[in-house]
C-alpha atoms as a PDB file:
ATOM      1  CA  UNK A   1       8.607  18.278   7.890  1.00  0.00           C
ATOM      2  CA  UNK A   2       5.389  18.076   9.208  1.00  0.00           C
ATOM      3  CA  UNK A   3       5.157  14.995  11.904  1.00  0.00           C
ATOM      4  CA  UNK A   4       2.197  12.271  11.729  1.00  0.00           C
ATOM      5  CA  UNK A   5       0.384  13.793  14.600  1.00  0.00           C
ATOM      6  CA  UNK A   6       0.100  17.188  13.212  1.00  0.00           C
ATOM      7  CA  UNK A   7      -0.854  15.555   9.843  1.00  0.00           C
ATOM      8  CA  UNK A   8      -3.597  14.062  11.374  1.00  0.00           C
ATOM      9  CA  UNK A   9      -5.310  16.205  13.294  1.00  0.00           C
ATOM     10  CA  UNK A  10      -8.186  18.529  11.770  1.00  0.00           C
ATOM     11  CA  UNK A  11      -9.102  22.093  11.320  1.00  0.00           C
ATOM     12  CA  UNK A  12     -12.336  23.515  12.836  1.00  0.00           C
ATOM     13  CA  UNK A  13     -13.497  23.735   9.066  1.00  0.00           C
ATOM     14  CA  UNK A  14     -12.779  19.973   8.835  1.00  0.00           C
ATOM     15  CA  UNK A  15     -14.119  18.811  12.094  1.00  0.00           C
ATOM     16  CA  UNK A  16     -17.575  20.575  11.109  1.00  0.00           C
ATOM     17  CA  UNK A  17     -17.563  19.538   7.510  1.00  0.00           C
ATOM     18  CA  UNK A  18     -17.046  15.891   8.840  1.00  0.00           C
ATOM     19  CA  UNK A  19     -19.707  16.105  11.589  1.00  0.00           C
ATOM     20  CA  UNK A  20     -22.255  17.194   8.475  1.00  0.00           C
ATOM     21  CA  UNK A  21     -21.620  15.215   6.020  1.00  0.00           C
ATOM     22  CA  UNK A  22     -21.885  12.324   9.155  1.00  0.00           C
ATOM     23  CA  UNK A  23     -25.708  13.782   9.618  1.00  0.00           C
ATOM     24  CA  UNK A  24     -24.557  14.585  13.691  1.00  0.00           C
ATOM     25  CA  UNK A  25     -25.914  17.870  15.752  1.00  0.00           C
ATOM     26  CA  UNK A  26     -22.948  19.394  17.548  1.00  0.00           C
ATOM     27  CA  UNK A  27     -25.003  18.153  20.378  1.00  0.00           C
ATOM     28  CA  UNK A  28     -24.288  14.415  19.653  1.00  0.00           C
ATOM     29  CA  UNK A  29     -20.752  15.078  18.608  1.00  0.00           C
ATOM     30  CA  UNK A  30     -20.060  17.382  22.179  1.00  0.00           C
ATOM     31  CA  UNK A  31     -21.815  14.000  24.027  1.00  0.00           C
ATOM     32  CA  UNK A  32     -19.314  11.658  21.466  1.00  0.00           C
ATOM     33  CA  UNK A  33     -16.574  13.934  22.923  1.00  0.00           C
ATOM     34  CA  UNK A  34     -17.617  13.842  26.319  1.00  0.00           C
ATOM     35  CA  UNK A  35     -17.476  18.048  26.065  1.00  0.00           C
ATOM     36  CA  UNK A  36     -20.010  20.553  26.600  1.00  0.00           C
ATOM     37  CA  UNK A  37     -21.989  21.550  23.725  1.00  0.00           C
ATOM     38  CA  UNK A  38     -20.364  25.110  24.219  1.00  0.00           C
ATOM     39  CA  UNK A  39     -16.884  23.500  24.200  1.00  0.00           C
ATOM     40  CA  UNK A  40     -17.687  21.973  21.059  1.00  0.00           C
ATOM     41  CA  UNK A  41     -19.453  24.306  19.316  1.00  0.00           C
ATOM     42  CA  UNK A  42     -15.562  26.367  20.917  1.00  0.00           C
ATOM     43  CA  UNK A  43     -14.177  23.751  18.506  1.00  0.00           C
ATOM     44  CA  UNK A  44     -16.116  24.066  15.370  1.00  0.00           C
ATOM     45  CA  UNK A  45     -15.770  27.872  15.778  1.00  0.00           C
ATOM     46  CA  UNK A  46     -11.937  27.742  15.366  1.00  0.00           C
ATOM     47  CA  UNK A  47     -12.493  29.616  19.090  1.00  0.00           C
ATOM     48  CA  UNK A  48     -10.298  26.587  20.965  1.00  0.00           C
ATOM     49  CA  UNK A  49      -8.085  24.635  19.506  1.00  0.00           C
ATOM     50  CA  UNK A  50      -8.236  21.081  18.637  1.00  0.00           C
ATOM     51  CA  UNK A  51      -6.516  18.847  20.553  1.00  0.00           C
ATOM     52  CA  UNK A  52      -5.504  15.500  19.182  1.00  0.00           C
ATOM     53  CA  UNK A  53      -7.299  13.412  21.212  1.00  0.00           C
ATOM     54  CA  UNK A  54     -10.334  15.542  19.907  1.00  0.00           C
ATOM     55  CA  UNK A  55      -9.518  15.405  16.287  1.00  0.00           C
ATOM     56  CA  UNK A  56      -9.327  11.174  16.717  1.00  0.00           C
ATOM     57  CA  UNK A  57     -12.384  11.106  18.982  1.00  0.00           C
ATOM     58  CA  UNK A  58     -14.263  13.090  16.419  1.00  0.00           C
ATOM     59  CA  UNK A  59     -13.187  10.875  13.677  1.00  0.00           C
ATOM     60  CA  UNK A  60     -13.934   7.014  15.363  1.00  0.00           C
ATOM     61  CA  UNK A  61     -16.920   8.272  16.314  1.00  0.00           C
ATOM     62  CA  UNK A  62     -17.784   9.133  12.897  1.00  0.00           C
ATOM     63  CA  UNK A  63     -16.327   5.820  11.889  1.00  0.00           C
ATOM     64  CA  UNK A  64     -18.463   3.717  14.042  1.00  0.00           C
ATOM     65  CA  UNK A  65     -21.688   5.722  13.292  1.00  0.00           C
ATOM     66  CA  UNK A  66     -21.354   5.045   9.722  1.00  0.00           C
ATOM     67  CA  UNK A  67     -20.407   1.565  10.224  1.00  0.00           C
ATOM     68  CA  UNK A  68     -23.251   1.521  12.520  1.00  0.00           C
ATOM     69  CA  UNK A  69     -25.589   1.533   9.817  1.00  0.00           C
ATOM     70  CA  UNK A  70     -25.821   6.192   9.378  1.00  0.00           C
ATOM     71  CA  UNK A  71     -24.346   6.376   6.390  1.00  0.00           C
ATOM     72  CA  UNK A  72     -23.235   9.945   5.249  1.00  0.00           C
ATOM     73  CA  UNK A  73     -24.841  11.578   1.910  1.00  0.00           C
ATOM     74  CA  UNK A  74     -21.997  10.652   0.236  1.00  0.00           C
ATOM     75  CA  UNK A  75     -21.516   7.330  -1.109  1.00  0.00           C
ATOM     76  CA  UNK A  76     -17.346   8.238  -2.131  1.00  0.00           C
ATOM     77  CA  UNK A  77     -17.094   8.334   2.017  1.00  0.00           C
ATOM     78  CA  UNK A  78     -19.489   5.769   3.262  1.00  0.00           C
ATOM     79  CA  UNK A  79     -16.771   3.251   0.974  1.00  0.00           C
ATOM     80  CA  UNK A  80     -13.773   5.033   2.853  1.00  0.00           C
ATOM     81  CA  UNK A  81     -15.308   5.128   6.268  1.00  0.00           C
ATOM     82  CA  UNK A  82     -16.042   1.335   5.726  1.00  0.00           C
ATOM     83  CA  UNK A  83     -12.631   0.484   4.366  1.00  0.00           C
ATOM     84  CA  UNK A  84     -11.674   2.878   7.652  1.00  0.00           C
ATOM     85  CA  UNK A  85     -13.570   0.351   9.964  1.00  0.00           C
ATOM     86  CA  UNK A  86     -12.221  -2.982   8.343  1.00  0.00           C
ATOM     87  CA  UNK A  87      -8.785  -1.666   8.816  1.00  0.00           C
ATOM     88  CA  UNK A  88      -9.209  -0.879  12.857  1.00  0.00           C
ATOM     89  CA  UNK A  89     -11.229  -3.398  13.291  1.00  0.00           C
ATOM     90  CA  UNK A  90      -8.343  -5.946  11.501  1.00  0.00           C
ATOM     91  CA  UNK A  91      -5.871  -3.600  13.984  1.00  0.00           C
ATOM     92  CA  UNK A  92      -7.216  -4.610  16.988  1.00  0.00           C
ATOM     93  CA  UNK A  93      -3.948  -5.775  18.841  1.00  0.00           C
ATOM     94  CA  UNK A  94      -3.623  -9.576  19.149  1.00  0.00           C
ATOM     95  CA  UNK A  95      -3.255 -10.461  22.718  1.00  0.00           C
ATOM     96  CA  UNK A  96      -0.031 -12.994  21.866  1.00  0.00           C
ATOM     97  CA  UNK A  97       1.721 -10.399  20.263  1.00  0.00           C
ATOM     98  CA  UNK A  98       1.656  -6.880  22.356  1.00  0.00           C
ATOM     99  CA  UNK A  99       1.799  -3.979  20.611  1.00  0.00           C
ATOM    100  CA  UNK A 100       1.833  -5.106  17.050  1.00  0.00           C
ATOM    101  CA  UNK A 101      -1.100  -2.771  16.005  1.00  0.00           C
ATOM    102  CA  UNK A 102      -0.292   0.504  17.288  1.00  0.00           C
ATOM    103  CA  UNK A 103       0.114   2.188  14.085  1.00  0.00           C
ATOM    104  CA  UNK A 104      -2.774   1.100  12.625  1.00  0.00           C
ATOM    105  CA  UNK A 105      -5.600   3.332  13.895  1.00  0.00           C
ATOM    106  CA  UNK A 106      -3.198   6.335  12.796  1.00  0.00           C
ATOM    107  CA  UNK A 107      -3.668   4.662   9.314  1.00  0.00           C
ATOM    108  CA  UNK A 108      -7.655   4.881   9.608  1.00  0.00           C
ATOM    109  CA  UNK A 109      -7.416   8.445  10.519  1.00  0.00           C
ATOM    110  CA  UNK A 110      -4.829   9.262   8.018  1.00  0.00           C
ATOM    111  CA  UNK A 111      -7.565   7.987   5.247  1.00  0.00           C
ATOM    112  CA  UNK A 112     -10.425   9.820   6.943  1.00  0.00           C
ATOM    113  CA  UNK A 113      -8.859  13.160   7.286  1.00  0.00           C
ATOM    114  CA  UNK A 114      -7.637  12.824   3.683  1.00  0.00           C
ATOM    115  CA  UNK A 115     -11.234  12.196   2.264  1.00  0.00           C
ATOM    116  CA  UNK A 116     -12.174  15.544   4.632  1.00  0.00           C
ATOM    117  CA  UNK A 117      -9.792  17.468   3.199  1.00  0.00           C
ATOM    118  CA  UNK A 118     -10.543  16.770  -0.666  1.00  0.00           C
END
């Protein structure tokens, strides 16, 4: 059984289809990443793996640029990303009651990486 983590996290195919379809030069995404552009463009090769925290970074930042007013090409993921950002936005964790959100942001990536990989 595959765990959440590994569900979530992309595949240098997905992490350069999603910076595309996002309109983003591996330039922005390496400065989004806070990586070189070599270690990024490392990335998208399938050269260097993708860490987790790089597969999430990659796909908030995508989040937040299309809810920023970029939208993608594609109207099917400009709806998703949106739903995406209502969803951690709405997950923010309420200060009265710690740790009541923390598997919500897993649920935004979960629906981003699924639109990626369809």
């Amino acid at each position: 059984m595959e765990s959440e983590e590994a569900s979530i996290n992309m595949t240098a195919a997905e992490l350069a289809h999603l910076r595309r379809m996002s309109k983003m030069t591996q330039a922005h995404m390496a400065e989004a990443l806070g990586i070189t552009v070599r270690g990024y463009q490392k990335l998208e090769g399938g050269e260097s793996p993708i860490k987790h925290h790089y597969s999430r970074a990659a796909q908030f930042t995508v989040i937040e640029r299309i809810a920023a007013g970029f939208p993608s090409d594609d109207a099917a993921i400009n709806d998703l990303v949106l739903r995406a950002w209502k969803a951690l936005e709405a997950s923010k964790p309420n200060p009265a009651a710690p740790g009541t959100a923390s598997s919500a942001p897993l649920g935004c990536e979960a629906v981003l990486i699924g639109t990626v990989r369809t």
